[in-house]
PDB file of N, CA and C in Angstrom:
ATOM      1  N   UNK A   1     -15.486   2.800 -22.944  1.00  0.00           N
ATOM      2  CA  UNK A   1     -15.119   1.797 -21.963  1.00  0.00           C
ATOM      3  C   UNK A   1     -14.539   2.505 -20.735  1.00  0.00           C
ATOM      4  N   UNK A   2     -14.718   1.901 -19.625  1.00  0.00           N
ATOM      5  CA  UNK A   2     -14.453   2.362 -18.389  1.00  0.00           C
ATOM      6  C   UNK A   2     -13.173   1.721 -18.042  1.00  0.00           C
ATOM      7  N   UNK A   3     -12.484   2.519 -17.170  1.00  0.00           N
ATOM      8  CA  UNK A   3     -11.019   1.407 -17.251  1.00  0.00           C
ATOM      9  C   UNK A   3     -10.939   1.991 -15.453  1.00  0.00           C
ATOM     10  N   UNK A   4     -10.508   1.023 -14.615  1.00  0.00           N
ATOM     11  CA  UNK A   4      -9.709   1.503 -12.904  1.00  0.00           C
ATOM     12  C   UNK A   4      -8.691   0.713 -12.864  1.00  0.00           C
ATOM     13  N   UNK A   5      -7.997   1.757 -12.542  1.00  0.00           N
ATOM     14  CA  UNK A   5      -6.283   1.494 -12.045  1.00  0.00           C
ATOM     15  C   UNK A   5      -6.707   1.287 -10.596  1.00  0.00           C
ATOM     16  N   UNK A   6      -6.007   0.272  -9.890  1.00  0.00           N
ATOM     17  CA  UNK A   6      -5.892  -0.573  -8.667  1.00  0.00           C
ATOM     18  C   UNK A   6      -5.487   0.692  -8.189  1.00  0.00           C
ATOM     19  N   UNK A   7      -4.809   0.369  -6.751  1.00  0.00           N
ATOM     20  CA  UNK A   7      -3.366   1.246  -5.691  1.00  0.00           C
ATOM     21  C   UNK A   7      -2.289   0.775  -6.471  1.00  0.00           C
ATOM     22  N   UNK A   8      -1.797  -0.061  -6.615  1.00  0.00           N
ATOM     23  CA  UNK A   8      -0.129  -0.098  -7.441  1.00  0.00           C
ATOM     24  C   UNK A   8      -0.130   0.780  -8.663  1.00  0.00           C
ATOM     25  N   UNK A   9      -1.284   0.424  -9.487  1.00  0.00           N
ATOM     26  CA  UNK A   9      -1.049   1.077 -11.004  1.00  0.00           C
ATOM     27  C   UNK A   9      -0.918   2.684 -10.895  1.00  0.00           C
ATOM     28  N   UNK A  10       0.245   3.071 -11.552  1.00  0.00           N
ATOM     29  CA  UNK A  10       0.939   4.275 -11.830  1.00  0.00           C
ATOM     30  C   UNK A  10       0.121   5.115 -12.503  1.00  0.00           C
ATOM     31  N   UNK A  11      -0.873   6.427 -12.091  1.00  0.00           N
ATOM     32  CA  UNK A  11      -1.716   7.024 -12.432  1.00  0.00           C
ATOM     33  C   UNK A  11      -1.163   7.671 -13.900  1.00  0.00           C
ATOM     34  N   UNK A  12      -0.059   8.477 -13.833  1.00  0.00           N
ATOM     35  CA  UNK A  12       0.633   8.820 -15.069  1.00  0.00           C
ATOM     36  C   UNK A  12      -0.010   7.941 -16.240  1.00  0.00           C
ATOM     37  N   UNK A  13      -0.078   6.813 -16.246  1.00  0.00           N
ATOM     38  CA  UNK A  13      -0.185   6.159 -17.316  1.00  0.00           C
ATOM     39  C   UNK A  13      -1.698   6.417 -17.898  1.00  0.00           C
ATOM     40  N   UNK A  14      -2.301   6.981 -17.237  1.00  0.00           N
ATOM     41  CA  UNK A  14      -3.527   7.594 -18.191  1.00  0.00           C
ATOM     42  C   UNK A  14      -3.736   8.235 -19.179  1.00  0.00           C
ATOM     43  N   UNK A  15      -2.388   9.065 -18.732  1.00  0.00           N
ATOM     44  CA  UNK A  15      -2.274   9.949 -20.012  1.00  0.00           C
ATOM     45  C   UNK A  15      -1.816   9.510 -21.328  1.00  0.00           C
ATOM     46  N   UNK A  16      -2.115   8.135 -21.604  1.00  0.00           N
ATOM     47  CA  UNK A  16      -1.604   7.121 -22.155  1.00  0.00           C
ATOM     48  C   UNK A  16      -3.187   7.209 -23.274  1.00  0.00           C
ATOM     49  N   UNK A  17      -3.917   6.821 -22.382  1.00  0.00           N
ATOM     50  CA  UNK A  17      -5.448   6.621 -22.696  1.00  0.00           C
ATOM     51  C   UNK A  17      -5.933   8.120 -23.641  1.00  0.00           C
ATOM     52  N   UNK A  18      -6.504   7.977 -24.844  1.00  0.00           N
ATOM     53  CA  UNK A  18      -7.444   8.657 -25.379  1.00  0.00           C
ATOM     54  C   UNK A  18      -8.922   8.840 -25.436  1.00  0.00           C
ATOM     55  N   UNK A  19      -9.610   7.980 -25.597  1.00  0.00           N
ATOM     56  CA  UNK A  19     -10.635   7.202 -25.593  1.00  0.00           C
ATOM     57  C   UNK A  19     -11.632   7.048 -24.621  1.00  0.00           C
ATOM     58  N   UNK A  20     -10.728   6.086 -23.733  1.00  0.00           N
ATOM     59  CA  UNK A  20     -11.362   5.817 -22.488  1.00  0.00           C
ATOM     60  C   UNK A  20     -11.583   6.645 -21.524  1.00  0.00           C
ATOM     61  N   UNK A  21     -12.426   6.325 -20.460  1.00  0.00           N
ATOM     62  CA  UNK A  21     -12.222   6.994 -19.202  1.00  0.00           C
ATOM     63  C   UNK A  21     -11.872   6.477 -17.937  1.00  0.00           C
ATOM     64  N   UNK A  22     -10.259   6.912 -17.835  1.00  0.00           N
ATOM     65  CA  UNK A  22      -9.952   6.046 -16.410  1.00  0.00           C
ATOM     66  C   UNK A  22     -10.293   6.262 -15.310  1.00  0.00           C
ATOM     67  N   UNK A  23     -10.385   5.650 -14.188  1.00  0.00           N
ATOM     68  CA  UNK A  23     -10.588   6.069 -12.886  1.00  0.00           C
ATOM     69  C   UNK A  23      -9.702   5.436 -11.769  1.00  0.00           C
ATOM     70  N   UNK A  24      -9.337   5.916 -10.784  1.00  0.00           N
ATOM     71  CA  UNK A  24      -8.545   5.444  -9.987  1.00  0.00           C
ATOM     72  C   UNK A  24      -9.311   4.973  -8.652  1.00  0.00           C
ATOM     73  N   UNK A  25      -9.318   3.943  -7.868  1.00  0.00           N
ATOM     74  CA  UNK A  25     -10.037   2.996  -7.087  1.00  0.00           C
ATOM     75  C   UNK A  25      -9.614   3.917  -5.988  1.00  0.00           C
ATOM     76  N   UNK A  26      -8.651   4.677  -5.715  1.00  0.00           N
ATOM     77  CA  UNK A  26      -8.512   5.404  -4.259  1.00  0.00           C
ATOM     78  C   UNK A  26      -9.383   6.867  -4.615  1.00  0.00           C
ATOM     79  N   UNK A  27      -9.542   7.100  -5.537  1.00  0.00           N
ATOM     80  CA  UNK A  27     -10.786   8.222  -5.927  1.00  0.00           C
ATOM     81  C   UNK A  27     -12.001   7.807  -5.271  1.00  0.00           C
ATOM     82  N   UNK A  28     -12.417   6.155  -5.836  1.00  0.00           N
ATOM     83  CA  UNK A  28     -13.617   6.187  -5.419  1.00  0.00           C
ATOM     84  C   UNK A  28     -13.896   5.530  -4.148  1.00  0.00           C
ATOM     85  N   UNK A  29     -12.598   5.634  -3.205  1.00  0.00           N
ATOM     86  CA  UNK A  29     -13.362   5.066  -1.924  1.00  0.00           C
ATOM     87  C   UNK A  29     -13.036   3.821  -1.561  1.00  0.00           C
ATOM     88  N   UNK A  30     -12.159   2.936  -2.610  1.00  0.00           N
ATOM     89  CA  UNK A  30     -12.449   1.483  -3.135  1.00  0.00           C
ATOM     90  C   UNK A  30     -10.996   1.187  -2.825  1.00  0.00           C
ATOM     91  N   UNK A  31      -9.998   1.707  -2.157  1.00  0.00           N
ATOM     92  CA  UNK A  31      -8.530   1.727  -2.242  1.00  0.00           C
ATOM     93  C   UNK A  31      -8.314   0.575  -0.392  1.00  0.00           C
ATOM     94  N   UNK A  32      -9.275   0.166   0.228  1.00  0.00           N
ATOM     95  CA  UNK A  32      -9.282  -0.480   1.224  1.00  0.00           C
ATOM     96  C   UNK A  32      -9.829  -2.242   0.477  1.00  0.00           C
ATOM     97  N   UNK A  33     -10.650  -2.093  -0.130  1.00  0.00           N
ATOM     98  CA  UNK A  33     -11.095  -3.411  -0.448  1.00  0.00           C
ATOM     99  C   UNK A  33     -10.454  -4.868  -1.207  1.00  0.00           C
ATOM    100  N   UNK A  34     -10.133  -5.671  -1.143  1.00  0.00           N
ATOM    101  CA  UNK A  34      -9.741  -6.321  -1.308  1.00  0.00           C
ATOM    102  C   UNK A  34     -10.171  -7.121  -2.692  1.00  0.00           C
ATOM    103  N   UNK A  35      -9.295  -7.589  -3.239  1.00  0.00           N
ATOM    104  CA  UNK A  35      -9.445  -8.077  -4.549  1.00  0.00           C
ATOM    105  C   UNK A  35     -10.954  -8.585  -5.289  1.00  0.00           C
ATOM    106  N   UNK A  36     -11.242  -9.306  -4.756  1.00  0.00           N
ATOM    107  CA  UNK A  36     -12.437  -9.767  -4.822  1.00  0.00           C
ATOM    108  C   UNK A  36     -13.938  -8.793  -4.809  1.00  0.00           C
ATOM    109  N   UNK A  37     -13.558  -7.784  -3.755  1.00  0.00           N
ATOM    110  CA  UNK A  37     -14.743  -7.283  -3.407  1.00  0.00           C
ATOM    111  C   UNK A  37     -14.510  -5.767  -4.490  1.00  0.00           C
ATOM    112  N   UNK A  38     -13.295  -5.562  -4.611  1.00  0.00           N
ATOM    113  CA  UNK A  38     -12.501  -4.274  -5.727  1.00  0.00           C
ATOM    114  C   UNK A  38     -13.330  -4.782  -6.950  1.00  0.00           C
ATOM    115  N   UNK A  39     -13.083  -6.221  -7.731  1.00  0.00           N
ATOM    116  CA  UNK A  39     -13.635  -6.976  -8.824  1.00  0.00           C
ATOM    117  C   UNK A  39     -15.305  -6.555  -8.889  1.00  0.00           C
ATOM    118  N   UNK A  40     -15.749  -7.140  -7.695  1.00  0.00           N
ATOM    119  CA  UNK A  40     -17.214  -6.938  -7.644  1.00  0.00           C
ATOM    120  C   UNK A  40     -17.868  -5.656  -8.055  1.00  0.00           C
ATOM    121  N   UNK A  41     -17.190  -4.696  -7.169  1.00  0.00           N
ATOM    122  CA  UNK A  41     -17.758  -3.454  -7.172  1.00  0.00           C
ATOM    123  C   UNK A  41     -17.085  -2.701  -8.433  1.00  0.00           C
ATOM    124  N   UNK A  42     -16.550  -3.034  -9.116  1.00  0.00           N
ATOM    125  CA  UNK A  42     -15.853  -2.481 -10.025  1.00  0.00           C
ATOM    126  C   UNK A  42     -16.664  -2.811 -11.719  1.00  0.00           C
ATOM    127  N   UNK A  43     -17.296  -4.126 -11.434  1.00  0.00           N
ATOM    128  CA  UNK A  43     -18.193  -4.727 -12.237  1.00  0.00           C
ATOM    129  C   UNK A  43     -19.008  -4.079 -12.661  1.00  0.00           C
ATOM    130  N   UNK A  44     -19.598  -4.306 -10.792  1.00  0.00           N
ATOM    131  CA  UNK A  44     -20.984  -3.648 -10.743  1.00  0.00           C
ATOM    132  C   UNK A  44     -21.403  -2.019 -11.352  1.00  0.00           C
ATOM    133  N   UNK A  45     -20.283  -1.611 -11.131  1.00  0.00           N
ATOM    134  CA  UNK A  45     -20.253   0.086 -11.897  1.00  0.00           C
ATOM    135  C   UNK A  45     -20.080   0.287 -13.236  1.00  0.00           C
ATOM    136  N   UNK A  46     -20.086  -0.837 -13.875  1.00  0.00           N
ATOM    137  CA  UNK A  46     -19.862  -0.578 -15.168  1.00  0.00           C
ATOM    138  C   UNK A  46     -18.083  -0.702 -15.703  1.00  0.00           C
ATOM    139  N   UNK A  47     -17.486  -1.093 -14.930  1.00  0.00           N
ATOM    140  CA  UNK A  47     -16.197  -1.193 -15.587  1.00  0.00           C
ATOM    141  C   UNK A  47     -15.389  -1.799 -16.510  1.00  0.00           C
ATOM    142  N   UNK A  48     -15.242  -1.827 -17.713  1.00  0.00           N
ATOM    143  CA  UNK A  48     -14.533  -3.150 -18.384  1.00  0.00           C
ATOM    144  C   UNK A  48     -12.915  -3.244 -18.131  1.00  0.00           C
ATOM    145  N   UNK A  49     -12.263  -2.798 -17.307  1.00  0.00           N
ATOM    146  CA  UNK A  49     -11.006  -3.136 -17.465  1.00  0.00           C
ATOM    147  C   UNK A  49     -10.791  -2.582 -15.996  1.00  0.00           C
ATOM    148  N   UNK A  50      -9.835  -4.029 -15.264  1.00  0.00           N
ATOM    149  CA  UNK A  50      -9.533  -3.456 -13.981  1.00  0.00           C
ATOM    150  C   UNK A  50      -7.734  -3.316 -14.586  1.00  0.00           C
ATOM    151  N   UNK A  51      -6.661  -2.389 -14.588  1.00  0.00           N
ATOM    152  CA  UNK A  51      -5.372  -2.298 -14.634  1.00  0.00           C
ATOM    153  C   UNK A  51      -4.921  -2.472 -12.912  1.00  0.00           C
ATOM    154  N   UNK A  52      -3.916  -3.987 -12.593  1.00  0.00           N
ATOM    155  CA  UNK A  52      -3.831  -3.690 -11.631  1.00  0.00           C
ATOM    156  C   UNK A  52      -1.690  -4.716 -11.918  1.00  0.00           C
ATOM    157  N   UNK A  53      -1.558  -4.263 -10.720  1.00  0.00           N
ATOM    158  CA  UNK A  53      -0.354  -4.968 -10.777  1.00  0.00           C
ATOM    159  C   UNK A  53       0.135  -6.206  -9.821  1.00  0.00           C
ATOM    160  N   UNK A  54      -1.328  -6.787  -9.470  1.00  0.00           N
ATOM    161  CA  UNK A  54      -1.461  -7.772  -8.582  1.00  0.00           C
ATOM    162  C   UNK A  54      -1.629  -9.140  -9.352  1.00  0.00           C
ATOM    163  N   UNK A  55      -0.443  -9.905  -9.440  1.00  0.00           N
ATOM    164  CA  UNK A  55      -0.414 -11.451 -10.747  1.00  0.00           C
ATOM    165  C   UNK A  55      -1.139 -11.887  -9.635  1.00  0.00           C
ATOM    166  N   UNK A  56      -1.271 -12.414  -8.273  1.00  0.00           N
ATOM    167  CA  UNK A  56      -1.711 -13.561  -7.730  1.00  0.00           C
ATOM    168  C   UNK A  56      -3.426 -13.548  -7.637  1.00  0.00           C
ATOM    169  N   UNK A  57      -3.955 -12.263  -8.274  1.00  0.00           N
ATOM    170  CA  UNK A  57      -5.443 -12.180  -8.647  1.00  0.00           C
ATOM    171  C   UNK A  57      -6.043 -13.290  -9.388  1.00  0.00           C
ATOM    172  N   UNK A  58      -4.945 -13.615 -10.347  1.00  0.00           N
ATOM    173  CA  UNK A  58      -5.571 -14.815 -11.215  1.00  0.00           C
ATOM    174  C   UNK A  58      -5.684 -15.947 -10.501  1.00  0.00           C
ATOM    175  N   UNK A  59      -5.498 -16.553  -9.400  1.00  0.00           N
ATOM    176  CA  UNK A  59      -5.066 -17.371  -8.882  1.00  0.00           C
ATOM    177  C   UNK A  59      -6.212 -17.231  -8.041  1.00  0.00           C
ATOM    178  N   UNK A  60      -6.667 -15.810  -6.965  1.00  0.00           N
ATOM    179  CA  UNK A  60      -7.638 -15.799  -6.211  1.00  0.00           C
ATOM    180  C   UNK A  60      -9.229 -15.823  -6.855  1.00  0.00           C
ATOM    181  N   UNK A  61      -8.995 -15.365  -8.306  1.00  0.00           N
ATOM    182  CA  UNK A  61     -10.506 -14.932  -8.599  1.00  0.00           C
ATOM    183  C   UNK A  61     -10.901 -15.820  -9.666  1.00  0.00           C
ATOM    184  N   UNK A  62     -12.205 -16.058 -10.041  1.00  0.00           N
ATOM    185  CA  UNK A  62     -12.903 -17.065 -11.045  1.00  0.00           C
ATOM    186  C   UNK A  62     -13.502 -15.912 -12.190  1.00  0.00           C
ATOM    187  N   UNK A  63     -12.759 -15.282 -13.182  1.00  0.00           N
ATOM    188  CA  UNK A  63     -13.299 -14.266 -14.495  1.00  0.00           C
ATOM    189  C   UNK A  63     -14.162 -14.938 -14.947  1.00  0.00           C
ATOM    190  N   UNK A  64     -14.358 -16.247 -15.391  1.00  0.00           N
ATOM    191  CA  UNK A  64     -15.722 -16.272 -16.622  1.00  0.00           C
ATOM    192  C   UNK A  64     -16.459 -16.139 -16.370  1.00  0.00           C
ATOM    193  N   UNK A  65     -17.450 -15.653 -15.394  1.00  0.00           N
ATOM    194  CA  UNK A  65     -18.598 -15.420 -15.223  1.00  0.00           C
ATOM    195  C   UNK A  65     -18.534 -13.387 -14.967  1.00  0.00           C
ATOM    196  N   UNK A  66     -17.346 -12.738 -15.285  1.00  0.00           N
ATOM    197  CA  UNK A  66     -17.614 -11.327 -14.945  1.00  0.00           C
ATOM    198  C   UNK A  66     -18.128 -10.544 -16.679  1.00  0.00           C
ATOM    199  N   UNK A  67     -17.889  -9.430 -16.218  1.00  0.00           N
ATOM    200  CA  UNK A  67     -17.939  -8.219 -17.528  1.00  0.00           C
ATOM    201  C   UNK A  67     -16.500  -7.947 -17.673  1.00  0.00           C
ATOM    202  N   UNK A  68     -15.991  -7.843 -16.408  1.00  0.00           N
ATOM    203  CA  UNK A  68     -14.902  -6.838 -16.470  1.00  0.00           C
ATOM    204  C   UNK A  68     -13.877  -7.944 -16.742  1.00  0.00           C
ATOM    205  N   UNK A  69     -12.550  -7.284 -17.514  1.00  0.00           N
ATOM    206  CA  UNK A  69     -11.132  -7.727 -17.823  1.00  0.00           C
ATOM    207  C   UNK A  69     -10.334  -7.480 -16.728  1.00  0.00           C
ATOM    208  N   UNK A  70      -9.393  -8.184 -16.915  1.00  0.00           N
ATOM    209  CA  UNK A  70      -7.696  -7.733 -16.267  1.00  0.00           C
ATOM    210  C   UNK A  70      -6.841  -7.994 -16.487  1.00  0.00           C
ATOM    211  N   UNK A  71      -6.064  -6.628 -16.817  1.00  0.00           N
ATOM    212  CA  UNK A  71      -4.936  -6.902 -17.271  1.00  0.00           C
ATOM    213  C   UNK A  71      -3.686  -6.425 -16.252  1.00  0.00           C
ATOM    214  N   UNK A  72      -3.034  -7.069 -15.964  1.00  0.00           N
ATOM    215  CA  UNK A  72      -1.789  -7.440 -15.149  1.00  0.00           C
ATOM    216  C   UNK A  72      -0.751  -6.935 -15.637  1.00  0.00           C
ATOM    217  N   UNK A  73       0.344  -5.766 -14.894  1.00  0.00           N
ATOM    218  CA  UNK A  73       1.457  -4.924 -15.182  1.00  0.00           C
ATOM    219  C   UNK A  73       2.384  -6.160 -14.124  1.00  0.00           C
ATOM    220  N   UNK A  74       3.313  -6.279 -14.581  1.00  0.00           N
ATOM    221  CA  UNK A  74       4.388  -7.049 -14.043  1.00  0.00           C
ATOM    222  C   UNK A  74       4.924  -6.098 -12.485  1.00  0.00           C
ATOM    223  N   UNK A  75       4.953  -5.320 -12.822  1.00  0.00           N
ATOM    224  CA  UNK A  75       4.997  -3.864 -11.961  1.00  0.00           C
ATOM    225  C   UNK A  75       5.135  -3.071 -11.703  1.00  0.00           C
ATOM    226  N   UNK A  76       5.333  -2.199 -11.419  1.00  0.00           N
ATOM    227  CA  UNK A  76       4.692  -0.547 -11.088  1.00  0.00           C
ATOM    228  C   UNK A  76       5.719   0.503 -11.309  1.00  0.00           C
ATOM    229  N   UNK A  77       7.016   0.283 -11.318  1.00  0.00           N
ATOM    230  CA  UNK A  77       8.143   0.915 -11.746  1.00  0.00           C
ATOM    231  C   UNK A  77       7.640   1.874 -12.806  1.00  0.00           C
ATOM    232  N   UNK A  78       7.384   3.313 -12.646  1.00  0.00           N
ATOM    233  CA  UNK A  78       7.271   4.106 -13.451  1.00  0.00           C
ATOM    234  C   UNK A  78       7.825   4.156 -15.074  1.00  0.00           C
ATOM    235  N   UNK A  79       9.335   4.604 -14.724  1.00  0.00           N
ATOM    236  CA  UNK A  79      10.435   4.530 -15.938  1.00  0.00           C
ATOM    237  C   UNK A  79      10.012   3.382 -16.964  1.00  0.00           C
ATOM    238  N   UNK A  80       9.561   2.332 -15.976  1.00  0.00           N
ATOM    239  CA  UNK A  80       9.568   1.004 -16.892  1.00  0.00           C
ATOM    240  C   UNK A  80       8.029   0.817 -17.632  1.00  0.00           C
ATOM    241  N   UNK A  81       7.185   1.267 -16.532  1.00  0.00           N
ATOM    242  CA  UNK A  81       5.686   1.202 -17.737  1.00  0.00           C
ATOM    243  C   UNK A  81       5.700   2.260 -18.513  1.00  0.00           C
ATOM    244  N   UNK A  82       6.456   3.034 -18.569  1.00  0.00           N
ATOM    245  CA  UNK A  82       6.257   4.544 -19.515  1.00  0.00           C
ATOM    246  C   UNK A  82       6.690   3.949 -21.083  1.00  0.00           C
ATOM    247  N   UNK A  83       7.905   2.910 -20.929  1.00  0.00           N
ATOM    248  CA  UNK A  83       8.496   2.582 -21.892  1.00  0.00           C
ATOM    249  C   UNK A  83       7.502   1.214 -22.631  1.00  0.00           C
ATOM    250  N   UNK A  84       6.450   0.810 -22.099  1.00  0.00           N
ATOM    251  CA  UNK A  84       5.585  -0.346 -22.376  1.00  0.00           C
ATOM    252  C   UNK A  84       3.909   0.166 -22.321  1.00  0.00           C
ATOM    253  N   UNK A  85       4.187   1.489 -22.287  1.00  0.00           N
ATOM    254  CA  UNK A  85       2.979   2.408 -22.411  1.00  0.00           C
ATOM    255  C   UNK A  85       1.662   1.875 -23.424  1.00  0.00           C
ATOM    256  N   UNK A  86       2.546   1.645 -24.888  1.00  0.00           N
ATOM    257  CA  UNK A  86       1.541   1.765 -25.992  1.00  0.00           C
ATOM    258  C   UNK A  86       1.261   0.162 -25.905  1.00  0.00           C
ATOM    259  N   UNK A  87       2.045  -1.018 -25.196  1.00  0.00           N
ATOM    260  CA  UNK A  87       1.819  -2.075 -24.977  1.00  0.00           C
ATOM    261  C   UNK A  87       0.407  -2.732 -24.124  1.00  0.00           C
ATOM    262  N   UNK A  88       0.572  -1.564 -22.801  1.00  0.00           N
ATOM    263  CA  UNK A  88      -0.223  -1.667 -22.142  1.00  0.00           C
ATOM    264  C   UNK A  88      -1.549  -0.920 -22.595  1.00  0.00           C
ATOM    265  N   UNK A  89      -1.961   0.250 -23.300  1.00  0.00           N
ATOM    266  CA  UNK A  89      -2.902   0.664 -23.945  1.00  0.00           C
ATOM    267  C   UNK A  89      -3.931  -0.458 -24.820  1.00  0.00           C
ATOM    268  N   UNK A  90      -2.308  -1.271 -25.985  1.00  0.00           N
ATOM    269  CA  UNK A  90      -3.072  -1.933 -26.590  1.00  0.00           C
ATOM    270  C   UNK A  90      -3.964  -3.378 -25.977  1.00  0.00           C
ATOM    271  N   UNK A  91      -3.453  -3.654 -24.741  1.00  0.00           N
ATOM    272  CA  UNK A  91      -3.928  -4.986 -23.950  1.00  0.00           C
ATOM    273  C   UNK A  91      -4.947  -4.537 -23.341  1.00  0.00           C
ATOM    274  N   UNK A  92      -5.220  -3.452 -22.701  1.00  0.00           N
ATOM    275  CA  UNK A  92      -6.601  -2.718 -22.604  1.00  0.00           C
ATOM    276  C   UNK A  92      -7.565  -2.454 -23.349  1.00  0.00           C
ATOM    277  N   UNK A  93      -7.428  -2.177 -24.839  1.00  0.00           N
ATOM    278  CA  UNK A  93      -8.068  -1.708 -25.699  1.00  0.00           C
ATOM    279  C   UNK A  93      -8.406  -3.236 -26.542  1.00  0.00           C
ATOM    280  N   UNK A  94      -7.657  -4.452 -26.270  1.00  0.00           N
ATOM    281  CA  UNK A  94      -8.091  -5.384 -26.863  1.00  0.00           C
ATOM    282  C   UNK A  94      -8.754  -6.689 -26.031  1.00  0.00           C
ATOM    283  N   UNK A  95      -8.902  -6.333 -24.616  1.00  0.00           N
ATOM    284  CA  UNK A  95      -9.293  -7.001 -23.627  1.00  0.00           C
ATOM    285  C   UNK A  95     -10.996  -7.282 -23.448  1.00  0.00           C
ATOM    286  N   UNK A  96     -11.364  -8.238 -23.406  1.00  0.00           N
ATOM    287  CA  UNK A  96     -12.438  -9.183 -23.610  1.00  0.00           C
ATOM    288  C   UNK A  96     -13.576  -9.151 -22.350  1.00  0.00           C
ATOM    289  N   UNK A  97     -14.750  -9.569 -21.986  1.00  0.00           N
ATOM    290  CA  UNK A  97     -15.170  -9.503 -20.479  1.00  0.00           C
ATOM    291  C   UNK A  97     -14.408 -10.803 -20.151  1.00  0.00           C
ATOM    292  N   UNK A  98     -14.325 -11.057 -19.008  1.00  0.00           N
ATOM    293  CA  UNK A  98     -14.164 -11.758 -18.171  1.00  0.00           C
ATOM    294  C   UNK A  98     -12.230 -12.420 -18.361  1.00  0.00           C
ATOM    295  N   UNK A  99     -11.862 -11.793 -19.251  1.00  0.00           N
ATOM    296  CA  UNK A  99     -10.361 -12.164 -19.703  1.00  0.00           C
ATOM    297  C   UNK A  99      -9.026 -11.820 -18.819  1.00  0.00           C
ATOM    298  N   UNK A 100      -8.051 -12.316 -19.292  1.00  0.00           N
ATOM    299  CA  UNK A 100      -6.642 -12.007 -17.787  1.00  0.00           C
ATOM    300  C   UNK A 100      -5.529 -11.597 -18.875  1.00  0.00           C
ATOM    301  N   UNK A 101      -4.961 -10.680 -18.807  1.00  0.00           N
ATOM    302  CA  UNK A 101      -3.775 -10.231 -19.796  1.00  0.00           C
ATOM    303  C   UNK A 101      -2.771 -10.583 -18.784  1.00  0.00           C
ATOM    304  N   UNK A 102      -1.590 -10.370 -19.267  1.00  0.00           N
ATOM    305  CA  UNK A 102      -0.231  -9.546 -18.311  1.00  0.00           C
ATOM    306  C   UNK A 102       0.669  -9.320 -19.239  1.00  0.00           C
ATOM    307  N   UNK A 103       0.977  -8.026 -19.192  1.00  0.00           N
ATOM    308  CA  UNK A 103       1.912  -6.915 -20.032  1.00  0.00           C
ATOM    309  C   UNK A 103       3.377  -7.305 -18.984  1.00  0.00           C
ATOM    310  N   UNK A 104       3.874  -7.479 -20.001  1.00  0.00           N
ATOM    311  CA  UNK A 104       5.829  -7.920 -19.372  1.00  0.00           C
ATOM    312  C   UNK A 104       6.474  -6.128 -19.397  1.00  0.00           C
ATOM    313  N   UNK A 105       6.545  -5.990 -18.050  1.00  0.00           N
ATOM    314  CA  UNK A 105       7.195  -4.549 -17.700  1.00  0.00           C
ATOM    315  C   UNK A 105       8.563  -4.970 -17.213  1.00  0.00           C
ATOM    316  N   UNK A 106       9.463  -4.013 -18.093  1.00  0.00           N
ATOM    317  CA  UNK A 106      10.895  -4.793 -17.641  1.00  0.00           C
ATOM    318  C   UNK A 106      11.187  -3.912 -16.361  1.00  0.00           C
ATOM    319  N   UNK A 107      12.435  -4.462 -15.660  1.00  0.00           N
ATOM    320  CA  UNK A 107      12.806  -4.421 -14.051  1.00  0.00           C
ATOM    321  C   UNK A 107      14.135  -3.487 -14.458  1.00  0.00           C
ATOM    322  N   UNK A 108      13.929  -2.579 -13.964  1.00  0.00           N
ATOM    323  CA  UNK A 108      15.493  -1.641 -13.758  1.00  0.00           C
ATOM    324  C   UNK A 108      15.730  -1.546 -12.165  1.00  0.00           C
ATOM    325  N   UNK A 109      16.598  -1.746 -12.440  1.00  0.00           N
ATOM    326  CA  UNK A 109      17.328  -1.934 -10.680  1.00  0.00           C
ATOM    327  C   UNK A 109      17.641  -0.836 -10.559  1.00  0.00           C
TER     328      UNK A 109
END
């Protein structure tokens, strides 16, 4: 399975991943595009899992008709997804086509 981390999602967390192969959307060029068109082209390449830390996606985009998943980090705070690591692995690794997760990343001030 193919997995892309958005611009918010904390690259570190790959090293999370065994399995898969992640890719990061500012690698491929894709770090300007906007939700919708990120979704599309992200599809279109074969991706099953977009990791992003953008909740109001669910709100902009229509999943049942895609391939690809998403699963939603509350947000991007390093310290805090490191500690929700194997959480977020497993919501990736159990994520569906066209499905919406969101992994609860706690907030350290």
């Amino acid at each position: 399975m193919l997995i892309l981390f958005d611009n918010g999602t904390q690259r570190g967390l790959a090293r999370f991943f065994t399995g898969p192969v992640v890719d990061e959307a500012r690698t491929r060029g894709w770090e300007e595009l906007a939700n919708g068109e990120l979704i599309d082209v992200a599809d279109q390449a074969g991706f099953g899992v977009l990791v992003t830390t953008d909740k109001n996606i669910r709100y902009q985009q229509n999943l049942k008709a895609r391939k690809i998943a998403l699963v939603v980090l509350e947000h991007s705070q390093w310290p805090m997804v490191k500690l929700v690591a194997v959480k977020i692995v497993a919501a990736v690794n159990a994520a569906e086509p066209g499905s919406y997760v969101e992994v609860e990343v706690p907030f350290k001030d």
